[in-house]
N, C-alpha and C. Protein backbone atom coordinates (compact mmCIF):
# COMPACT_ATOMS: atom_id res chain seq x y z
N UNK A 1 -7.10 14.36 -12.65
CA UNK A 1 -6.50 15.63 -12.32
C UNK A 1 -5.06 15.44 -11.84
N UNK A 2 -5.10 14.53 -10.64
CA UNK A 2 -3.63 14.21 -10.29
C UNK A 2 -2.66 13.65 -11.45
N UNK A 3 -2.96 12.76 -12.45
CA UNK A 3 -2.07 12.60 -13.26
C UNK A 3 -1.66 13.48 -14.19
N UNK A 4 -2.37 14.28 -14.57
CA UNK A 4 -2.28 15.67 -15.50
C UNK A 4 -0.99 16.40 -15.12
N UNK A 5 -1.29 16.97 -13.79
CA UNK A 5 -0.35 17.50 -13.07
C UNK A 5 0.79 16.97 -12.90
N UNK A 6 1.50 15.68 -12.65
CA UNK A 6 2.24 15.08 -12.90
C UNK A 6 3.11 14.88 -14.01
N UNK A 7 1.83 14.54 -15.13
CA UNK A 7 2.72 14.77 -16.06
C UNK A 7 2.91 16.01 -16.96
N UNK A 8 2.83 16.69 -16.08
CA UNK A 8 2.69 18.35 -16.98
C UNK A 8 4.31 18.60 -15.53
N UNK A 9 4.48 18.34 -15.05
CA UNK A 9 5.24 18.53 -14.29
C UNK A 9 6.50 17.77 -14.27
N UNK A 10 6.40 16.12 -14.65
CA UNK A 10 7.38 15.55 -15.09
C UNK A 10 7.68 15.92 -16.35
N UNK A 11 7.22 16.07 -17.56
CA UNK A 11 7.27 16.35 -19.20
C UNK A 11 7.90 17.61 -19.48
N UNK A 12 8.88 17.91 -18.50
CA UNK A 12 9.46 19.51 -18.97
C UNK A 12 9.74 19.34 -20.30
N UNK A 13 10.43 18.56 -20.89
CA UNK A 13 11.32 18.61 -22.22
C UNK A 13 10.94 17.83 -22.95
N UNK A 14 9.67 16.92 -22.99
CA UNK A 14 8.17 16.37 -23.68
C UNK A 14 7.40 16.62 -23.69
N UNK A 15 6.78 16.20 -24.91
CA UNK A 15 5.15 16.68 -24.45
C UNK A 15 4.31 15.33 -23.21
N UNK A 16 4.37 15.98 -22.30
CA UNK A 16 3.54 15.22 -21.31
C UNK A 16 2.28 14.31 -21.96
N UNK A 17 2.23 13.18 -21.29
CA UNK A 17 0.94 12.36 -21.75
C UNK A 17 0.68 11.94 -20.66
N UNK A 18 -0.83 11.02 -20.47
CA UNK A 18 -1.65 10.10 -19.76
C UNK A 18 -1.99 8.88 -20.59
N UNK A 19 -1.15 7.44 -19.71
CA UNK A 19 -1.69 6.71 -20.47
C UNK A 19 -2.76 5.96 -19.21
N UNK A 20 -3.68 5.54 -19.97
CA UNK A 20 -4.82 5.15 -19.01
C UNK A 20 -5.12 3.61 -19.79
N UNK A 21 -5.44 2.96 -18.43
CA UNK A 21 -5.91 1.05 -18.27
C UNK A 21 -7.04 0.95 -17.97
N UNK A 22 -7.78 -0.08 -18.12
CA UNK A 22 -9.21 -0.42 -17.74
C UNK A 22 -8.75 -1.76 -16.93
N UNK A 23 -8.98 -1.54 -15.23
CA UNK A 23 -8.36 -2.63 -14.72
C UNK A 23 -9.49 -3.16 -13.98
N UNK A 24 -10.05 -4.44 -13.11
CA UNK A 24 -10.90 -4.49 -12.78
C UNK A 24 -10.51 -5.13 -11.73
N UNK A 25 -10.52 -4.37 -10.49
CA UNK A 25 -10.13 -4.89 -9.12
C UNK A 25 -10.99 -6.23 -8.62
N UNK A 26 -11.94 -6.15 -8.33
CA UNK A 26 -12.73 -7.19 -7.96
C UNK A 26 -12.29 -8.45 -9.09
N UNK A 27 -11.76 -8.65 -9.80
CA UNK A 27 -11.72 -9.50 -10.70
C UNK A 27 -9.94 -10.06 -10.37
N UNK A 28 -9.28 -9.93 -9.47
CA UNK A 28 -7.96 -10.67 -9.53
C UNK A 28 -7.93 -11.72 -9.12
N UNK A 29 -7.06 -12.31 -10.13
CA UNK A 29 -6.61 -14.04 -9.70
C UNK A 29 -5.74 -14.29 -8.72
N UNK A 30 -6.28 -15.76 -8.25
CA UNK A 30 -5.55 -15.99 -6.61
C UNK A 30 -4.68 -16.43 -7.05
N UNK A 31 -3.94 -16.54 -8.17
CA UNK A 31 -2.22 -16.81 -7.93
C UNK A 31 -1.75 -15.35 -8.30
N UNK A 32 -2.11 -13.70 -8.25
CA UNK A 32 -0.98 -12.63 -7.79
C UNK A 32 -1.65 -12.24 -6.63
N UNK A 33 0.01 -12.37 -6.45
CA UNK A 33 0.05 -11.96 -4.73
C UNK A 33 -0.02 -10.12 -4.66
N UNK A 34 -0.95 -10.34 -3.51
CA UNK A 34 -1.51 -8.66 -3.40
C UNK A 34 -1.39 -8.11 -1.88
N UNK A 35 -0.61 -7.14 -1.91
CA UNK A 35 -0.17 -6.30 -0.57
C UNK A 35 -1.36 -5.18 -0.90
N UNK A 36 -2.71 -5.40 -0.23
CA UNK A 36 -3.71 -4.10 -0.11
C UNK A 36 -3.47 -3.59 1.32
N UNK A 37 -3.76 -2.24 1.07
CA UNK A 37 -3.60 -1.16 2.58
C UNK A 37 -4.84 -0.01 1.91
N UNK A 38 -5.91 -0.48 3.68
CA UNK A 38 -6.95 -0.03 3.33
C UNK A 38 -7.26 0.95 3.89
N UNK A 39 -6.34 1.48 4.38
CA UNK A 39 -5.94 3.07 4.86
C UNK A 39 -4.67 3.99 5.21
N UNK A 40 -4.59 4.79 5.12
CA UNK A 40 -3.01 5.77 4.73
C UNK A 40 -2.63 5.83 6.51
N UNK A 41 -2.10 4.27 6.98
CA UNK A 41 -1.97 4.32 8.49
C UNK A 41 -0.40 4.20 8.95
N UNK A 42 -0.10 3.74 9.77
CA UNK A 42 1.28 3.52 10.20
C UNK A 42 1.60 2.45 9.62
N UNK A 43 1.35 1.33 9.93
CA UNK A 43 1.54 0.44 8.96
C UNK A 43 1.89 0.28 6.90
N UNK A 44 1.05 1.26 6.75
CA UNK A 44 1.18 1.62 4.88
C UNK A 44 2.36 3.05 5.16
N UNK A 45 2.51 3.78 5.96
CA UNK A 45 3.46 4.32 5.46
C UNK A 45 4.62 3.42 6.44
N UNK A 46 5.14 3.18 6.59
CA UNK A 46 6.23 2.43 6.95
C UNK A 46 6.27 1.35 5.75
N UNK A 47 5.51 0.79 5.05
CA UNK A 47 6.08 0.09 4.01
C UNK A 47 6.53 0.77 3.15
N UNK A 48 5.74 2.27 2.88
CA UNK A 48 6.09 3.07 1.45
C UNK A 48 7.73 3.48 2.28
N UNK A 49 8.16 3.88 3.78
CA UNK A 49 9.44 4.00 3.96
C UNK A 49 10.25 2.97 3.14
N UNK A 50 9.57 1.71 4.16
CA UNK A 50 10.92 0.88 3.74
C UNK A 50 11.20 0.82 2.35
N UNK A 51 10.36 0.83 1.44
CA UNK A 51 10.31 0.57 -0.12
C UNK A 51 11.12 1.88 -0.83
N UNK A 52 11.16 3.11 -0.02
CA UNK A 52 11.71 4.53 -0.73
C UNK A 52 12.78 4.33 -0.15
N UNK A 53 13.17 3.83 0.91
CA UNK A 53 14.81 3.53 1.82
C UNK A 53 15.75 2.48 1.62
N UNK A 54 14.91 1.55 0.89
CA UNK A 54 15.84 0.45 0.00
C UNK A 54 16.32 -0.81 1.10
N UNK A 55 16.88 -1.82 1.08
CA UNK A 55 16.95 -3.04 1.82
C UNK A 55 18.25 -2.78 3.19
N UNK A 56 18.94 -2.05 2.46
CA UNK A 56 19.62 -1.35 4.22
C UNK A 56 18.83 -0.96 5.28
N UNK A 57 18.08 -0.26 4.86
CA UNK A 57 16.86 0.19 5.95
C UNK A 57 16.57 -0.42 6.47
N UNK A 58 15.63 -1.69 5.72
CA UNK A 58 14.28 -2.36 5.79
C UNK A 58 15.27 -3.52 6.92
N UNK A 59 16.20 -3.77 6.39
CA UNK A 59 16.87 -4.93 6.87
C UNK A 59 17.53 -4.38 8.34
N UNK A 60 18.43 -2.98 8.74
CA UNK A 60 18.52 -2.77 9.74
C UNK A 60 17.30 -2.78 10.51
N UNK A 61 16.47 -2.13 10.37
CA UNK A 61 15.12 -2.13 11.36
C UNK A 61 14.40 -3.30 11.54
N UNK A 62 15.18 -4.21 10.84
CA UNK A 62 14.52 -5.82 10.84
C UNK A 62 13.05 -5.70 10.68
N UNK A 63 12.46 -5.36 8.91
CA UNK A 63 11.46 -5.50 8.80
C UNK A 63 11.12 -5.64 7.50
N UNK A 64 10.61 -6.88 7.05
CA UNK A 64 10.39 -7.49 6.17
C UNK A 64 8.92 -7.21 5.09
N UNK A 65 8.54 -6.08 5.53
CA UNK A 65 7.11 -5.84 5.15
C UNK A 65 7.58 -4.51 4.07
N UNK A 66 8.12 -5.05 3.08
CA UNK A 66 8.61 -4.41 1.78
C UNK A 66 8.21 -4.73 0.36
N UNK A 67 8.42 -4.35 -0.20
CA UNK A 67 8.86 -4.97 -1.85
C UNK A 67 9.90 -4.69 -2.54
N UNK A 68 10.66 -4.50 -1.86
CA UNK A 68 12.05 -3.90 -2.60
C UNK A 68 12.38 -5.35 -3.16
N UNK A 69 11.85 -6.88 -3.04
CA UNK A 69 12.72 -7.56 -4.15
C UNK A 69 11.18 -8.47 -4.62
N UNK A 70 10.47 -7.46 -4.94
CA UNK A 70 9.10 -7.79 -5.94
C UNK A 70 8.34 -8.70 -5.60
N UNK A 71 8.10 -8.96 -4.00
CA UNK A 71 7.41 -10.40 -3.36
C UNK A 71 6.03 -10.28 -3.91
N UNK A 72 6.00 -9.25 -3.68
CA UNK A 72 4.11 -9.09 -4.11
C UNK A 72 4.17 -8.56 -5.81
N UNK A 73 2.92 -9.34 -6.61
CA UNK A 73 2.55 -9.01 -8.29
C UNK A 73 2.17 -7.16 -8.19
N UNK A 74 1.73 -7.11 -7.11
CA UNK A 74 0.65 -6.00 -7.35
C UNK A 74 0.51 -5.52 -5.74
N UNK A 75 0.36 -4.17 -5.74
CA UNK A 75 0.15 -3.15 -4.49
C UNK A 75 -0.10 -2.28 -4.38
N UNK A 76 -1.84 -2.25 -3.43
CA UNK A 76 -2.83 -1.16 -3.57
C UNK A 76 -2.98 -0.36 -2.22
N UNK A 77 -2.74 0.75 -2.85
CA UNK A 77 -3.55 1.26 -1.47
C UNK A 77 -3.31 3.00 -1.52
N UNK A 78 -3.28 4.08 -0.36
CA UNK A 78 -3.55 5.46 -1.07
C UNK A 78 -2.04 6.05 -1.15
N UNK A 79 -2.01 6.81 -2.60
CA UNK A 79 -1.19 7.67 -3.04
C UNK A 79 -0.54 8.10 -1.86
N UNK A 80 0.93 8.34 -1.75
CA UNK A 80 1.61 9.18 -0.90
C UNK A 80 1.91 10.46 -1.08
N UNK A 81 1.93 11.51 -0.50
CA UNK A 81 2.54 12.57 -1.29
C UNK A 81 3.92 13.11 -1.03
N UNK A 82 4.13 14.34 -1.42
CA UNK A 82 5.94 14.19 -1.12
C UNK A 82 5.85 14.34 0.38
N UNK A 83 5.16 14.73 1.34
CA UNK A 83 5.71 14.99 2.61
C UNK A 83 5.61 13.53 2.95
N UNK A 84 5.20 12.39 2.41
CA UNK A 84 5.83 11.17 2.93
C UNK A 84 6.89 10.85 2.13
N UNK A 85 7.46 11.23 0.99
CA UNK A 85 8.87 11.02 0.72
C UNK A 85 9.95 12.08 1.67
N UNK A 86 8.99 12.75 2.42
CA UNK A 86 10.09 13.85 2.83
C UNK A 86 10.30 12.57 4.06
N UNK A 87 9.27 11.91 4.56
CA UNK A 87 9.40 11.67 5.76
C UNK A 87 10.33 10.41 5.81
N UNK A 88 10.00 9.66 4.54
CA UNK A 88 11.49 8.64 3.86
C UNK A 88 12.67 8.87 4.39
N UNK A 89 12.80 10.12 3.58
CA UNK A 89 14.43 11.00 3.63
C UNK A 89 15.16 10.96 5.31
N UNK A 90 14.02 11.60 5.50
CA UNK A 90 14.72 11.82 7.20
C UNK A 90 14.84 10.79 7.96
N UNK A 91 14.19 9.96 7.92
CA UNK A 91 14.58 8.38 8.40
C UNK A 91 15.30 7.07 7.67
N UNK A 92 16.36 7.61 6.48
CA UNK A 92 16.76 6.92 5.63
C UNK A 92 18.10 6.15 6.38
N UNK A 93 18.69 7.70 7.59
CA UNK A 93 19.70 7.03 7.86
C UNK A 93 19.89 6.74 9.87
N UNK A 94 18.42 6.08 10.08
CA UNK A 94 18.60 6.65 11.33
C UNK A 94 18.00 5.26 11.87
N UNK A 95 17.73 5.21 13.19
CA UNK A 95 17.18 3.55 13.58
C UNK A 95 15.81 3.73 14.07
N UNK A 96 14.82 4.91 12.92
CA UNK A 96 13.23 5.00 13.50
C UNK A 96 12.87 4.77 12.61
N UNK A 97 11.57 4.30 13.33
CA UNK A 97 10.20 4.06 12.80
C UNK A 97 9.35 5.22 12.06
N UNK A 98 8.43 4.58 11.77
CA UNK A 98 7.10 5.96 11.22
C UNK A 98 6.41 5.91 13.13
N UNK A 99 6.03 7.28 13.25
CA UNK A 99 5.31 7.58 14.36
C UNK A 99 4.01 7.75 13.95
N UNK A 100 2.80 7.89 15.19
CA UNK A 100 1.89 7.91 14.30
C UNK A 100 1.04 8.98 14.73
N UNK A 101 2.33 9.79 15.75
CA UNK A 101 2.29 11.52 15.59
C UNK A 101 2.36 12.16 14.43
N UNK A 102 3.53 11.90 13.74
CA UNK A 102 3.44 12.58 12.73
C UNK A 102 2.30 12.32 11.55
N UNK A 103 2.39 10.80 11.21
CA UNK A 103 2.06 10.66 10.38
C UNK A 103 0.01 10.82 10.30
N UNK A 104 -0.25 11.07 11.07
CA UNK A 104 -1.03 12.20 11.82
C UNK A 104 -1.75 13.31 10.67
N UNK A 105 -0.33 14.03 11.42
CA UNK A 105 0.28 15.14 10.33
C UNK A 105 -0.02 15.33 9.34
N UNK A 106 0.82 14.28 8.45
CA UNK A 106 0.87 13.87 7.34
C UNK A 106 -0.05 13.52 6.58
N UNK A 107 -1.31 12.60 7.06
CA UNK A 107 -2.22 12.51 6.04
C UNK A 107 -3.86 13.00 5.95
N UNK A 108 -3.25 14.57 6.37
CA UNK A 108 -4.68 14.86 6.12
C UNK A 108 -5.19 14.93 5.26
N UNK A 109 -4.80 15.15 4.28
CA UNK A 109 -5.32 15.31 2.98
C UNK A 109 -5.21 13.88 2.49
N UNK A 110 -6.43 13.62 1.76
CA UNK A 110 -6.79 12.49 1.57
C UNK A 110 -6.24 12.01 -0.72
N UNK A 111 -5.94 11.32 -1.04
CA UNK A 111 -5.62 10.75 -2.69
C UNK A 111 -6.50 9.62 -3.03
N UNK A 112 -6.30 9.48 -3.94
CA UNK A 112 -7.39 8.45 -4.63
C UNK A 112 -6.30 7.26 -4.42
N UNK A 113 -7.23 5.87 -4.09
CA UNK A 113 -5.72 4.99 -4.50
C UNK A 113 -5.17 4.25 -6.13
N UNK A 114 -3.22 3.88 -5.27
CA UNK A 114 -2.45 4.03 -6.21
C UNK A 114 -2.79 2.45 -6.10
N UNK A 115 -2.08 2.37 -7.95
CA UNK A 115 -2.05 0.66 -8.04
C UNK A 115 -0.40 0.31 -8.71
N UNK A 116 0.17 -0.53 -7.72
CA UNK A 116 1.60 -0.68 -8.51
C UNK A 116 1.58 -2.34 -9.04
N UNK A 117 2.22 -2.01 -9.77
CA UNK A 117 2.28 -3.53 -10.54
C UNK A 117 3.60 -4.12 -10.83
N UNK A 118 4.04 -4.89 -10.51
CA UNK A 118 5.51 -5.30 -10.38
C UNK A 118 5.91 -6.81 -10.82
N UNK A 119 4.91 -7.14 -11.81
CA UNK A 119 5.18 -8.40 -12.47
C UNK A 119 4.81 -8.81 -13.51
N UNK A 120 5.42 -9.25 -14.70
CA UNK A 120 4.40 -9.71 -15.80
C UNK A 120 3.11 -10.23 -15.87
N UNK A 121 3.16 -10.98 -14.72
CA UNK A 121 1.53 -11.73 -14.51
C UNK A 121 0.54 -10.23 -14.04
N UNK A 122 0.90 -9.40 -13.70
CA UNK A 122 -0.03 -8.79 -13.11
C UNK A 122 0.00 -7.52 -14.05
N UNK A 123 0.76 -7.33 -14.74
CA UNK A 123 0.67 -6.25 -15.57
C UNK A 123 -0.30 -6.87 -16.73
N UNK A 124 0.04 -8.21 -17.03
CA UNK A 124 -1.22 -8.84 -17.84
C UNK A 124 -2.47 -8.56 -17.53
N UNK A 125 -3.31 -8.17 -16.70
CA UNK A 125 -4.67 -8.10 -16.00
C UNK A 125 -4.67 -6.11 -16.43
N UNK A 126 -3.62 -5.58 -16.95
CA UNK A 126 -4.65 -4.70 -17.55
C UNK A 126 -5.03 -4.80 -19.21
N UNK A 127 -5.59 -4.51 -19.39
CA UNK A 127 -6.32 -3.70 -20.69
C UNK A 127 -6.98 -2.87 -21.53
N UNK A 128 -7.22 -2.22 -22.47
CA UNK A 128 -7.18 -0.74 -23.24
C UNK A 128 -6.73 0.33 -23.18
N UNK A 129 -5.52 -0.08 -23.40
CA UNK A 129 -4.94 1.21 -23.03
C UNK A 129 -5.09 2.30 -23.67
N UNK A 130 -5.20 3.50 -23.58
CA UNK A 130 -5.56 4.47 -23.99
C UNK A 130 -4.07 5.72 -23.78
N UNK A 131 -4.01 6.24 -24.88
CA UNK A 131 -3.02 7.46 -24.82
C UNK A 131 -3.53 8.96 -24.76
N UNK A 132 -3.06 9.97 -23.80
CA UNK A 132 -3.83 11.01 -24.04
C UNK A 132 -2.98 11.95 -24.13
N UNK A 133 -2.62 12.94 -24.85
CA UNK A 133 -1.35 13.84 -24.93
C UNK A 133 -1.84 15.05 -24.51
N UNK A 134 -1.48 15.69 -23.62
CA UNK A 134 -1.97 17.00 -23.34
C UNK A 134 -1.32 18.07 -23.56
């Protein structure tokens, strides 16, 4: 459902598609390195900051728990939605943290989790891909 919407929402001036993987979590190899977050906490959104705020950020606030230069193959954990890109924004140019007042707030509503993949080795571990045009 969430990807539908997405791409019915990104695809203004295409025809929107879904492409879908058959990936098998329990099955990864111990040489990709894997940043899992096993709940939408202070900790996982302060990485999705630093990662939407880019290495000025990450590096003023002296905090190294990023991927802005692809340390980790692969990184799991739950979907953000825009009110955590909103919450990016507002702390893009300032010397705070994620609170965990807000972010509180922020995640009541619960997403399925996201899987990012950020390396050849780890983009290798999917397979069948499937195209769906809607």
């Amino acid at each position: 459902q969430m990807a539908s919407t997405w791409a019915r929402r990104k695809g203004l001036f295409s025809r929107p598609a879904i492409v879908s993987f058959v990936f098998d979590v329990d099955s990864i190899p111990s040489d990709i390195s894997c940043r899992i977050f096993d709940q939408a906490d202070v900790e996982w959104a302060q990485f999705i900051v630093n990662n939407r705020n880019g290495y000025r950020y990450a590096s003023r606030m002296v905090m190294s728990d990023n991927n802005i230069r692809a340390q980790y193959d692969l990184v799991i954990g739950q979907t953000a939605d825009g009110a955590v890109a909103a919450m990016a924004r507002e702390l893009r140019n300032t010397n705070y943290r994620v609170s965990s007042a807000v972010l509180q707030h922020l995640t009541e509503k619960t997403y399925a989790d996201q899987y990012s993949f950020h390396s050849q080795k780890s983009l290798a571990l999917l397979q069948g891909a499937r195209l769906t045009l809607l």
